[in-house]
Protein backbone atom coordinates (compact mmCIF):
# COMPACT_ATOMS: atom_id res chain seq x y z
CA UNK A 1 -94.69 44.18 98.25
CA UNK A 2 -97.67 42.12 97.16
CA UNK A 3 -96.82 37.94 97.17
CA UNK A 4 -99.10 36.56 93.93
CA UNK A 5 -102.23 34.74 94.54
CA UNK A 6 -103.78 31.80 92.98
CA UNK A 7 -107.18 30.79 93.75
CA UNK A 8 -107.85 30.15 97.17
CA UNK A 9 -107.81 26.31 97.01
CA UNK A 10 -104.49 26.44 95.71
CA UNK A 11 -102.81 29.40 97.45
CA UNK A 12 -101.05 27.22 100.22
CA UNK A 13 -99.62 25.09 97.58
CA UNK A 14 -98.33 27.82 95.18
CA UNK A 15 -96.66 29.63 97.78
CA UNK A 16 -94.96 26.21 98.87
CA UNK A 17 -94.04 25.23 95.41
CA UNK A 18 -92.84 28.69 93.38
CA UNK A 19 -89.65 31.16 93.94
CA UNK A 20 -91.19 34.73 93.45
CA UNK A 21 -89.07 37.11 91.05
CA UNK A 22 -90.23 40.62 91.16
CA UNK A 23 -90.89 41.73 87.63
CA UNK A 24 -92.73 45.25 86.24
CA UNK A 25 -93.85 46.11 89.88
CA UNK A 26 -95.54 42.26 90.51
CA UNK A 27 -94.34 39.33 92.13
CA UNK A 28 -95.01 36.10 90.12
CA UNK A 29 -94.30 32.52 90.77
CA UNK A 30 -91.52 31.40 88.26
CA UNK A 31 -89.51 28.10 89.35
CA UNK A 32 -88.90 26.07 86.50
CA UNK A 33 -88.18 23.19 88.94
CA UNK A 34 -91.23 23.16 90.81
CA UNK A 35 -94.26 23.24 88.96
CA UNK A 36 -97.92 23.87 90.14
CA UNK A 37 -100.02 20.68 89.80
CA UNK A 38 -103.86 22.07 88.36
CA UNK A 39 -106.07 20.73 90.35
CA UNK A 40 -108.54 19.80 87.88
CA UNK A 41 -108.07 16.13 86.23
CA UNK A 42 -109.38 16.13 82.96
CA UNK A 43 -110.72 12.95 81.13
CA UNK A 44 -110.07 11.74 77.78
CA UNK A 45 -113.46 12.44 75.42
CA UNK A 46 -115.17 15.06 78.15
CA UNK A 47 -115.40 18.80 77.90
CA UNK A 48 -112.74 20.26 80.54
CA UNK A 49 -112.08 23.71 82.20
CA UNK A 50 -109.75 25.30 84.10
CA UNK A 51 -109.22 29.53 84.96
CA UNK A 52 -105.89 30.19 85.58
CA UNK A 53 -105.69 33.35 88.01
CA UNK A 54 -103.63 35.42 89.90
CA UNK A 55 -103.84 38.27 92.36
CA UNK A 56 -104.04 41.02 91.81
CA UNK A 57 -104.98 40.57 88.36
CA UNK A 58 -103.28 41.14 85.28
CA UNK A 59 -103.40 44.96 83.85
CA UNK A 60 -106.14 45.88 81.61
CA UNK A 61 -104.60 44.88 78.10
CA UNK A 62 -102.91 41.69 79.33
CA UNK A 63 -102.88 38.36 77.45
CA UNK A 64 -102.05 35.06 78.43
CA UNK A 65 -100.67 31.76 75.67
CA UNK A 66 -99.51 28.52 76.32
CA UNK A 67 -97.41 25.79 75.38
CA UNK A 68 -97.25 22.03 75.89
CA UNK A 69 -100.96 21.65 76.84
CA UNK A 70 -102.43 18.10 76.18
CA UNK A 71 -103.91 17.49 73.08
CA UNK A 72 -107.64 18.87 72.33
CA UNK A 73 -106.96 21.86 74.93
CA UNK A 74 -106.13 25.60 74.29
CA UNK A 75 -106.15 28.66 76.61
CA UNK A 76 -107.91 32.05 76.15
CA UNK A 77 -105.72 34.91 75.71
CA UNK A 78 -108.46 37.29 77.79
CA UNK A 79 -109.38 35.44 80.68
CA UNK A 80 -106.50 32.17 80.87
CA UNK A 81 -108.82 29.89 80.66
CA UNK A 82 -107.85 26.66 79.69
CA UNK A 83 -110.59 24.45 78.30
CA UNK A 84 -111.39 21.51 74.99
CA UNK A 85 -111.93 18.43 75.23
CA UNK A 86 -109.14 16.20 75.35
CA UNK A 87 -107.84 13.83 72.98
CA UNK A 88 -104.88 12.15 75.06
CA UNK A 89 -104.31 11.11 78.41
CA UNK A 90 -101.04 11.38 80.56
CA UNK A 91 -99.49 12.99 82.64
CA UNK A 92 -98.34 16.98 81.37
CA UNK A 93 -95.42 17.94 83.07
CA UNK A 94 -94.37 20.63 80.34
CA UNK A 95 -97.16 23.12 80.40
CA UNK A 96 -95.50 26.75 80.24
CA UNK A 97 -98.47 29.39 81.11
CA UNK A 98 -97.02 33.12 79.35
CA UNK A 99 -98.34 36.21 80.98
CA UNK A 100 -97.51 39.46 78.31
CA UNK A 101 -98.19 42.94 79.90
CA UNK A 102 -99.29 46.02 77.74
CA UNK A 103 -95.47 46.99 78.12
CA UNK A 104 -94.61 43.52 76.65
CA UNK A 105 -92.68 42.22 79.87
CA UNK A 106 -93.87 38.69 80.27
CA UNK A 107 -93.52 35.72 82.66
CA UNK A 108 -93.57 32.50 82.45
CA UNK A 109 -95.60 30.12 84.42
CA UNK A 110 -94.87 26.13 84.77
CA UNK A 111 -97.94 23.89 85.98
CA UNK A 112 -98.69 20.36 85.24
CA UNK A 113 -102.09 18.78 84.17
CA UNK A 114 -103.23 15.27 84.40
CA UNK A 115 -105.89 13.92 82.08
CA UNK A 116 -107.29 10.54 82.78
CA UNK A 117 -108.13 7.82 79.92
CA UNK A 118 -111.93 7.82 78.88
CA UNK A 119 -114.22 5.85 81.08
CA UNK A 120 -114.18 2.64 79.95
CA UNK A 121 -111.08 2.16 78.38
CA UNK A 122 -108.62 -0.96 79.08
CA UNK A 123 -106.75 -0.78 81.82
CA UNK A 124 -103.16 -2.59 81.32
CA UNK A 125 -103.58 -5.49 84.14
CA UNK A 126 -100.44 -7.94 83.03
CA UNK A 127 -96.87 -7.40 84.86
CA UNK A 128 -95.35 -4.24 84.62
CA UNK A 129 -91.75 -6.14 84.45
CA UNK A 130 -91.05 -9.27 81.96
CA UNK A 131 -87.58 -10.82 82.12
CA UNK A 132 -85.63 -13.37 79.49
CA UNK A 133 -82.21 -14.34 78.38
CA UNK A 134 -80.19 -13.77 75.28
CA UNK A 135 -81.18 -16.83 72.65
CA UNK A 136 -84.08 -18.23 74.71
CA UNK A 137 -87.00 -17.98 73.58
CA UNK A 138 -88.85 -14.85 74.92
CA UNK A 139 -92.77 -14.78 75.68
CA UNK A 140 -95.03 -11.83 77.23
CA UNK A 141 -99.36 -11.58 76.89
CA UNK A 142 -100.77 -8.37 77.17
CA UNK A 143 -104.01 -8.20 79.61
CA UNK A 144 -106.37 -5.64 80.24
CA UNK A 145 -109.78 -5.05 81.62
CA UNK A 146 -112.72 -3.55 79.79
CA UNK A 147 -112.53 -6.36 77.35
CA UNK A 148 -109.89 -4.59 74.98
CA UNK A 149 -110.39 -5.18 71.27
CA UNK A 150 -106.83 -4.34 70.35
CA UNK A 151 -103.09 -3.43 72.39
CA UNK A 152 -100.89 -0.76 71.23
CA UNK A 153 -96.82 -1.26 72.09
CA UNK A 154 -94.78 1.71 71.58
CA UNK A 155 -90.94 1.56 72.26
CA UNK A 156 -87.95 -0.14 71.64
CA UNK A 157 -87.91 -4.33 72.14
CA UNK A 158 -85.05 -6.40 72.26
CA UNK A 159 -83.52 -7.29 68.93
CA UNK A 160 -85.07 -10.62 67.76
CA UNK A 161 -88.31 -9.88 69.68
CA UNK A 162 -91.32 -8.40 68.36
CA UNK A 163 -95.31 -7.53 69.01
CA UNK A 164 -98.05 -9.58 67.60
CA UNK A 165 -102.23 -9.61 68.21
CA UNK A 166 -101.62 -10.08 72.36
CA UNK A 167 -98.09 -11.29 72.70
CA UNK A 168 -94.86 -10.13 72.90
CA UNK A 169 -92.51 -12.68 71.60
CA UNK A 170 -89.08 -14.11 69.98
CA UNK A 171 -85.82 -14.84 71.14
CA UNK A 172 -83.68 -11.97 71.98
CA UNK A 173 -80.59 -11.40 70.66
CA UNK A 174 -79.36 -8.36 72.89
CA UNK A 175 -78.72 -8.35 76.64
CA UNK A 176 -80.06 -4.88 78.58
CA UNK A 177 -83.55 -3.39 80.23
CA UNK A 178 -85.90 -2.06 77.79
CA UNK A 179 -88.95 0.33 78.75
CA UNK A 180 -92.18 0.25 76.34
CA UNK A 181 -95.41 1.51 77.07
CA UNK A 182 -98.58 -0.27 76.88
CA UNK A 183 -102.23 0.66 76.14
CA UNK A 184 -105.63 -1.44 75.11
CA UNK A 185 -108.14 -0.17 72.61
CA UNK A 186 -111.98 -1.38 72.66
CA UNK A 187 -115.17 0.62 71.82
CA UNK A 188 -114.72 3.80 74.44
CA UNK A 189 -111.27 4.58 73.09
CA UNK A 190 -107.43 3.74 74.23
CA UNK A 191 -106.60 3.27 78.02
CA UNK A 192 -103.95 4.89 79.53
CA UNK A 193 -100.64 4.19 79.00
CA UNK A 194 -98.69 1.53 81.19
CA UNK A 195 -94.64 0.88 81.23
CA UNK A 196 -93.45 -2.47 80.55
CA UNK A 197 -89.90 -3.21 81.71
CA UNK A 198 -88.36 -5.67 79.86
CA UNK A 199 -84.69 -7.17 80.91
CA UNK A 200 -83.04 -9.42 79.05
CA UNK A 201 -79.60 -11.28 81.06
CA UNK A 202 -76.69 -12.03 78.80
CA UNK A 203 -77.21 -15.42 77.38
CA UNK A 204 -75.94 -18.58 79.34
CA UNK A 205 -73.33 -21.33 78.65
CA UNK A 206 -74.12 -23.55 76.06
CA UNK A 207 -73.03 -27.06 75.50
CA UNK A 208 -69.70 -27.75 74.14
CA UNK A 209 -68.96 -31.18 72.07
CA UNK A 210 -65.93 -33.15 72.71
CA UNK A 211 -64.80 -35.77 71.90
CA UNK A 212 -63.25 -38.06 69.05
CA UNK A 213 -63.45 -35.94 65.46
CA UNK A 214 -63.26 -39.51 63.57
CA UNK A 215 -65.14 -42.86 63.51
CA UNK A 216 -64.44 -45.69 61.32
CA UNK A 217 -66.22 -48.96 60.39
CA UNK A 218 -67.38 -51.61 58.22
CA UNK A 219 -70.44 -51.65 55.87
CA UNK A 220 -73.30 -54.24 57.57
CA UNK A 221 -71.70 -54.14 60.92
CA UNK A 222 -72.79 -52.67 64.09
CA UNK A 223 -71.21 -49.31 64.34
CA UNK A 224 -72.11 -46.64 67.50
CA UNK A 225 -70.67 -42.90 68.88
CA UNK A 226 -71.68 -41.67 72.18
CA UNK A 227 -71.92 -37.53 71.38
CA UNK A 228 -70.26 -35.83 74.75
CA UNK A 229 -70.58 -32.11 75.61
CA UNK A 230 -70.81 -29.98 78.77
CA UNK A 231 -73.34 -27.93 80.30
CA UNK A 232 -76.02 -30.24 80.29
CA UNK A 233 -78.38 -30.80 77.17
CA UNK A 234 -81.37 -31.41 77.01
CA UNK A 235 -81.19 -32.37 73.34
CA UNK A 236 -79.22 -33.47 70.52
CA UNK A 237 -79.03 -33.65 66.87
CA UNK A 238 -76.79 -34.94 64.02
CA UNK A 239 -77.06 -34.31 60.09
CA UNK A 240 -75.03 -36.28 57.39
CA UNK A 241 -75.02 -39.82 59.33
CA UNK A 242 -74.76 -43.03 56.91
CA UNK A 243 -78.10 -44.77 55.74
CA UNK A 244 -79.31 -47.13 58.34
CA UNK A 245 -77.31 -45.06 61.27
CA UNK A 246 -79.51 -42.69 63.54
CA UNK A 247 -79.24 -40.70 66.85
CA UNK A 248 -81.24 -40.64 70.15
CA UNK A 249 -82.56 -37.22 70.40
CA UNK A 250 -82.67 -37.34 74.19
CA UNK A 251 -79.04 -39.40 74.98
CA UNK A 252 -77.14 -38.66 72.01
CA UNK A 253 -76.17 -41.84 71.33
CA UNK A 254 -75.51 -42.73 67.61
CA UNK A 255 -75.60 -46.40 66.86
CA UNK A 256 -77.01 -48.39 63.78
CA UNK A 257 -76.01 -50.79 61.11
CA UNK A 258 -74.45 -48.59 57.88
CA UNK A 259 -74.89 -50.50 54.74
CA UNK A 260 -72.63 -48.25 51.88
CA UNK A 261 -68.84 -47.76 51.90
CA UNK A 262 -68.15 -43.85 52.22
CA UNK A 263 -66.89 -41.17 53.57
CA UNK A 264 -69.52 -39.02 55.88
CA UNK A 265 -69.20 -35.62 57.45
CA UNK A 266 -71.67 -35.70 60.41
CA UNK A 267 -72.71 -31.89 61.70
CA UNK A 268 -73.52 -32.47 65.66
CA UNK A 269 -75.09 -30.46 67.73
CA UNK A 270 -76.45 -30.40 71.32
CA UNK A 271 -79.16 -27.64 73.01
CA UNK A 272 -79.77 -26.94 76.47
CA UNK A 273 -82.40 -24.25 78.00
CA UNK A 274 -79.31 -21.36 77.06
CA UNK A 275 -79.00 -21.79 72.91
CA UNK A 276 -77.17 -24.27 70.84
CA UNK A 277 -73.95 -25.58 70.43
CA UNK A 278 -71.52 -24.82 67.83
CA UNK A 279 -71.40 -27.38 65.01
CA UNK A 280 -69.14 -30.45 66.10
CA UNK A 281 -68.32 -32.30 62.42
CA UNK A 282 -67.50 -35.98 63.14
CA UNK A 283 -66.13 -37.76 60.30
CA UNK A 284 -67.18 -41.32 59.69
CA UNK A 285 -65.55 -44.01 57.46
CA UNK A 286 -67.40 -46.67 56.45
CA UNK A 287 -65.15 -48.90 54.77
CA UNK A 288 -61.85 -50.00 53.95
CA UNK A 289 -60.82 -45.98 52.83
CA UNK A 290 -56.88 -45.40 53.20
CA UNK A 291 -55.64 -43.11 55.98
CA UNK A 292 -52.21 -41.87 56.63
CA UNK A 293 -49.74 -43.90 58.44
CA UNK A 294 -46.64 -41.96 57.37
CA UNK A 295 -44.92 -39.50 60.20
CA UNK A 296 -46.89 -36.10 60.73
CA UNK A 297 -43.76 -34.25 61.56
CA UNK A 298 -40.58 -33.00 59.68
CA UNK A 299 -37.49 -31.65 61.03
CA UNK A 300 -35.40 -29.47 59.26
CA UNK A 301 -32.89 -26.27 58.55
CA UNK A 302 -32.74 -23.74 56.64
CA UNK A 303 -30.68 -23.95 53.59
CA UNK A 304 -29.83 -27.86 54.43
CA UNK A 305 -31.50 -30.75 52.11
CA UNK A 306 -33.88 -32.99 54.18
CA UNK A 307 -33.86 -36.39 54.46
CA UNK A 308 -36.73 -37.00 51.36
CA UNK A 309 -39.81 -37.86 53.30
CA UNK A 310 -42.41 -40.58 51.66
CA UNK A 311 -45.48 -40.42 52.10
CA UNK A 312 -47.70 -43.58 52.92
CA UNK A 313 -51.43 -44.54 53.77
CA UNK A 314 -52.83 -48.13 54.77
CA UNK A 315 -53.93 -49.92 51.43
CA UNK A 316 -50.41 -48.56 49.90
CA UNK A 317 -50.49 -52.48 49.13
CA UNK A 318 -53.22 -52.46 47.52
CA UNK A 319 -53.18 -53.54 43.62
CA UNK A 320 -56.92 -53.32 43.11
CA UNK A 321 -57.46 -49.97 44.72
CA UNK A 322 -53.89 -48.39 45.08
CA UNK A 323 -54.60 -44.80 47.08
CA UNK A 324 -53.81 -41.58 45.68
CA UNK A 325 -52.58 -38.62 47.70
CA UNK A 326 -53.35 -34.94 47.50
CA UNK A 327 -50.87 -32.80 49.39
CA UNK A 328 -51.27 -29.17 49.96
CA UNK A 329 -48.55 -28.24 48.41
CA UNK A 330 -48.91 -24.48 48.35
CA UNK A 331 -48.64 -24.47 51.84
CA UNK A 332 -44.92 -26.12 51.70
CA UNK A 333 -41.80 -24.00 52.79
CA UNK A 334 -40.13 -22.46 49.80
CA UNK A 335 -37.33 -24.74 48.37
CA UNK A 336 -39.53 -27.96 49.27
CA UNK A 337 -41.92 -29.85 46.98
CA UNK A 338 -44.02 -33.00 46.41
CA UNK A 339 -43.43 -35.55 43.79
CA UNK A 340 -47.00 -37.36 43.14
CA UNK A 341 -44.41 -39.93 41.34
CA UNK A 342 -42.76 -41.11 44.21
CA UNK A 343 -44.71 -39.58 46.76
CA UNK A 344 -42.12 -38.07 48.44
CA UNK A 345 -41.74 -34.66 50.05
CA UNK A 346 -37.96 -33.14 48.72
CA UNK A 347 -35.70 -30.50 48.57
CA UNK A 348 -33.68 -27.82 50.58
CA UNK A 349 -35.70 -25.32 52.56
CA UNK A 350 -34.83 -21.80 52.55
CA UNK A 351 -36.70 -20.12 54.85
CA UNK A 352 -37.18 -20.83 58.69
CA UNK A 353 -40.76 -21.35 60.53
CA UNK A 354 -43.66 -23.98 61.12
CA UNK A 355 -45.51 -25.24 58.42
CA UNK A 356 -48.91 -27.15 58.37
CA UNK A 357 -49.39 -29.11 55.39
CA UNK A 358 -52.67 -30.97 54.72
CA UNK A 359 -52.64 -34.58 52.92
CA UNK A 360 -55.00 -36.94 52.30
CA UNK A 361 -54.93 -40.48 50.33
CA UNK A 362 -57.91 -41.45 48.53
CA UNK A 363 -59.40 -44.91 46.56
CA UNK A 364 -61.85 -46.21 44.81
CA UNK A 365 -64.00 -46.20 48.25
CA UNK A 366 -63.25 -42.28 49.02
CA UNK A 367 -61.14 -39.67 49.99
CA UNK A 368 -59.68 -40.96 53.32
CA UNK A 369 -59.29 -38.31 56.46
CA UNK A 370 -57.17 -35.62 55.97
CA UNK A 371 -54.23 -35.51 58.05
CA UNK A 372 -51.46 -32.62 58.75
CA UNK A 373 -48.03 -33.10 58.83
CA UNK A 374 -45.84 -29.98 60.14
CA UNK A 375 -42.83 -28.97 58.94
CA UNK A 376 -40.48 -27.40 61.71
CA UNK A 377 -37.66 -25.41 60.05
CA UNK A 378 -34.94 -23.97 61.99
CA UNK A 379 -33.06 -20.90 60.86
CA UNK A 380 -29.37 -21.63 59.58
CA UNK A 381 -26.76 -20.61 61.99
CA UNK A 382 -24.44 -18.24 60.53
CA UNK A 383 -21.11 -18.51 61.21
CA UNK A 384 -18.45 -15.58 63.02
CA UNK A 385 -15.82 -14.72 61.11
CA UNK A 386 -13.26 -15.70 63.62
CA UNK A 387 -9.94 -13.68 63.75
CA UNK A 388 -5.79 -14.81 64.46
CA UNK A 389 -5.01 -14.67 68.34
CA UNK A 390 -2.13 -12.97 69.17
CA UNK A 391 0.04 -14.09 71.75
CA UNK A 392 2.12 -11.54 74.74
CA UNK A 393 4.50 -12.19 77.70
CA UNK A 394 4.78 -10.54 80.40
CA UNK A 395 7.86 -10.52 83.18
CA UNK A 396 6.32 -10.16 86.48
CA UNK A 397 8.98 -8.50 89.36
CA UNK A 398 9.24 -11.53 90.92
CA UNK A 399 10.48 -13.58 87.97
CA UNK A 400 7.64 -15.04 86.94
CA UNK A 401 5.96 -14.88 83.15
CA UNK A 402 2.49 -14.27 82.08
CA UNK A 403 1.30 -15.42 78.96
CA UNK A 404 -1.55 -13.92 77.39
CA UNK A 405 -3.97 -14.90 74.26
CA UNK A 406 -5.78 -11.64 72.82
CA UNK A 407 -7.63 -11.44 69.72
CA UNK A 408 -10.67 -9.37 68.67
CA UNK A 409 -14.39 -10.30 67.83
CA UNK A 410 -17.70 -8.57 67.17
CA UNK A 411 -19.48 -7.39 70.07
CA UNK A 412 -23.08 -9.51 68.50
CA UNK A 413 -20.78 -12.51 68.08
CA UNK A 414 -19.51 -12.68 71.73
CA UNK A 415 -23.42 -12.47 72.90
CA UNK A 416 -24.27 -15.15 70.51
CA UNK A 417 -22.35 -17.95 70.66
CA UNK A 418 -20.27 -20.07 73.24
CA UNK A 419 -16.56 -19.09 73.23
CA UNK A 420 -13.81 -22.18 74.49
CA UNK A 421 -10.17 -21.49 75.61
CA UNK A 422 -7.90 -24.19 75.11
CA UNK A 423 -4.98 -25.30 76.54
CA UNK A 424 -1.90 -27.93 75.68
CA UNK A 425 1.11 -28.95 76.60
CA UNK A 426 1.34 -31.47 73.36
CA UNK A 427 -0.86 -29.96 70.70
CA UNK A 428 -2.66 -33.55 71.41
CA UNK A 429 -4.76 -33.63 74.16
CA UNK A 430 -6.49 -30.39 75.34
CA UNK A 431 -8.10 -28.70 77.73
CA UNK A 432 -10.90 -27.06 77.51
CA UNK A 433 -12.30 -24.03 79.56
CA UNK A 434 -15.17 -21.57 79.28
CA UNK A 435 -14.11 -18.13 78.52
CA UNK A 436 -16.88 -17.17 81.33
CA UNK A 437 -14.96 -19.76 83.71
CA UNK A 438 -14.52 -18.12 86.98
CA UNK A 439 -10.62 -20.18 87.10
CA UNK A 440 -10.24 -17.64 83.73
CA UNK A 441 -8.51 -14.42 84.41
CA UNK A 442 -9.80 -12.20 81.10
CA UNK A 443 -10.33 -8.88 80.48
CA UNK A 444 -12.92 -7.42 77.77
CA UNK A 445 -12.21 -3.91 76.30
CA UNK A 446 -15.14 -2.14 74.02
CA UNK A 447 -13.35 -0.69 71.04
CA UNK A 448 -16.53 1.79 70.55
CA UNK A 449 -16.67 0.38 66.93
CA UNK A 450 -19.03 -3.14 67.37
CA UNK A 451 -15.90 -5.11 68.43
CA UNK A 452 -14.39 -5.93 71.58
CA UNK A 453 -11.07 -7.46 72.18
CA UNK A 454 -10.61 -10.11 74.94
CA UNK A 455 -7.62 -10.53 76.89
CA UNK A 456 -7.38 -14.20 78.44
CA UNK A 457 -4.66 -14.81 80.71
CA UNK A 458 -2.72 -18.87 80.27
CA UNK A 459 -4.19 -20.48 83.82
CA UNK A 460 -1.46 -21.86 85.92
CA UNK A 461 1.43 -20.75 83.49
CA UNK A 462 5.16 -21.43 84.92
CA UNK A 463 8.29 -20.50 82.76
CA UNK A 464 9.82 -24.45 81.56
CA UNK A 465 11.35 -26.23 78.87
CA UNK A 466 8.26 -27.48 78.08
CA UNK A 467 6.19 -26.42 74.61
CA UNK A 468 2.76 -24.50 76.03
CA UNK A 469 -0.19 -24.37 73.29
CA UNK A 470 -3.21 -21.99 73.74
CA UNK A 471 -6.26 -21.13 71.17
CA UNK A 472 -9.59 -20.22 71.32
CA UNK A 473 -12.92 -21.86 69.48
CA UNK A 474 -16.69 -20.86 69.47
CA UNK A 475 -19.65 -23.01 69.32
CA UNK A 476 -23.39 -23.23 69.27
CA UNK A 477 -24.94 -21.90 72.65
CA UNK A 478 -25.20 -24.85 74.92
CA UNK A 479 -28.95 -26.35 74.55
CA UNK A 480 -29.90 -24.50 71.57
């Protein structure tokens, strides 16, 4: 059996680097895996050749084609050679070489080719790797040598960064690694390409303002805020402050002297090297503007009338500038309303929940800070429908009497409420024991139909003259 031959140069490394499959009487290298690296580097711009052969040659008839070759290069069918002058450089690692007999069998062939960049081209000399952070700023110069005129970027960058003259730049908005190739262009042509790996780490903390939402104080007096939030910034800023009030940049310290009665809504923010904060509104009254002093809670239950609730704001004494109040009344639980008259909060609720209601009292100066007063109702108890006792005696053998109370009750009602056995010898004074009591002999039958019936035997009964009284009463759950 004949092993296939390559030229001689080459014969060592084809026999290392193919599988031979015996195919119309010849044995030719076919390993899709292992390709044969051409010898012959070609250069971008200069005339290249290269004779593919094998041994023993081809029969009379036989034609070769190819696919994948770099651009600017074809192969003769006759004599496999592959020659043009390339327009591309890179590295071919797809190059299928198709031998077709004169009985049509064929075989396919895998090699690689390399062709260089022209001579003279830029060659990529700035990092192969860049690395940044999500919302800081991003910034990457492309250098080559060969004095490039131009760069070329092809691939996918970070959201929020892009490619510009010699930079790559912008602040990234997506974490992950990102692969891009690079190439210069001057008067010779484009340089080969270079990968650029570009990773960009999940942003950092940013500060977080805390602090006091509200600041008061009088017009042509001193007035100052110290701005407070984590993670150390470097910077800070503030929008909406009062005329003659300002902010240190560096310290965030607010301090000035405002000069017109009013209500301001200050946006804050604070930067470090990671991003921005979120916006911190600080609310400043300058002047003599009402705020709430009325309760911010309520207490009630469902389908029970509160106690009316009045509403009142400092300045409520005020003739000259009496305040106002605007209540958010469509977030009141049904059954309850405002009366702007009287400023009172009324009714009977009937539905059970928490309920934030917004209010804020407002003069001549401004609207004063809101303020939210929540409205706890509690769901109305129901009530068990409680059912006559009956009463039994037994005669023990030994004389003795038992006297038992039995009576019947729902099966939800005994889970949901306290039951009390009571006991008397005078219909005056009672005593009272948990039906759970361990002193309590009682027995609880399921009557399969949502009721049970409860048999609780009279503690410490003897047979006497004397009257003995025994009921049974149920009650809220203890501590609910």
């Amino acid at each position: 059996m004949n092993i296939p031959l390559l030229k001689p140069f080459a014969t060592l490394r084809a026999l290392c680097a193919f599988t031979a499959v015996t195919l119309a009487g010849m044995n030719i290298a076919t390993a899709q895996d292992e390709r044969f690296q051409i010898p012959e580097i070609g250069e971008v711009g200069v005339a290249y050749s290269y004779t593919f052969t094998i041994n023993p040659a081809p029969e009379e008839g036989s034609t070769w084609a190819a696919t994948g070759l770099p651009e600017g290069l074809s192969i003769n069918a006759s004599t496999a050679e592959i020659s043009g002058v390339p327009a591309t450089d890179g590295q071919y690692d797809n190059v299928t070489l198709t031998l077709r007999r004169p009985d049509l069998s064929t075989n396919d062939i895998y090699v690689s080719i390399t062709i260089d960049a022209a001579s003279g081209t830029p060659e990529i000399t700035s990092a192969a790797t860049a690395s940044g952070t999500v919302g800081v700023a991003f910034n990457y110069v492309v250098t080559a040598s060969n004095s490039p005129q131009s760069f070329n970027v092809v691939g996918d960058l970070p959201d929020g960064v892009s490619f510009s003259g010699e930079a790559i730049s912008g602040t990234p908005t997506e974490a992950g690694t990102f692969d891009v190739q690079l190439s210069g262009n001057n008067a010779s042509g484009t340089g080969a390409e270079t990968t650029l790996t570009i990773t960009i780490d999940p942003a950092g903390a940013v500060p977080v303002i805390s602090g006091s939402a509200n600041l008061s104080g009088d017009a042509n007096a001193q007035l100052s805020y110290q701005v407070n939030a984590s993670e150390s910034p470097t910077s800070y800023a503030a929008s909406g402050l009062p005329l003659g009030v300002s902010i240190n940049t560096t310290t965030g310290f607010i301090s000035g002297t405002p000069t017109i009665e009013n209500v301001y809504t200050v946006d804050l923010t604070a930067t470090n090297e990671h991003g921005t904060s979120a916006v911190f509104q600080l609310t400043i009254v300058i002047g003599d503007v009402p705020q709430i002093t009325s309760s911010l809670s309520i207490a009630a239950t469902e389908g029970e009338a509160i106690t009316e609730y009045q509403l009142s704001a400092s300045n409520s004494n005020d003739s000259n500038s009496p305040p106002t109040f605007t209540v958010s009344t469509a977030s009141l639980p049904d059954g309850l309303s405002y009366q702007s008259s009287t400023r009172r909060i009324t009714g009977t609720p009937t539905e059970s929940g928490t309920f934030e209601v917004d209010v804020y009292a407002s003069n001549a100066i401004g609207d004063g800070p809101i303020s939210t007063i929540v409205i706890t109702v509690e769901a109305a108890m129901s009530i068990p429908v409680l059912r006559s006792a009956s009463f039994s005696v037994e005669h023990q053998s030994d004389g003795s009497l038992k006297l038992f109370l039995t009576f019947e009750q729902s099966a939800d009602d005994l889970a949901a409420y306290d039951w009390l056995i009571l006991t008397s010898a005078d219909l005056e004074a009672w005593t009272q024991i948990d039906i759970n009591d361990a002193s309590l002999e009682v027995t609880v039958t399921d009557n399969q139909d949502g009721s049970k019936s409860v048999s609780v035997l009279y503690p410490n009964f003897e047979a006497t003259t004397t009257q003995a009284y025994f009921r049974y009463r149920v009650q809220a759950k203890s501590g609910e």
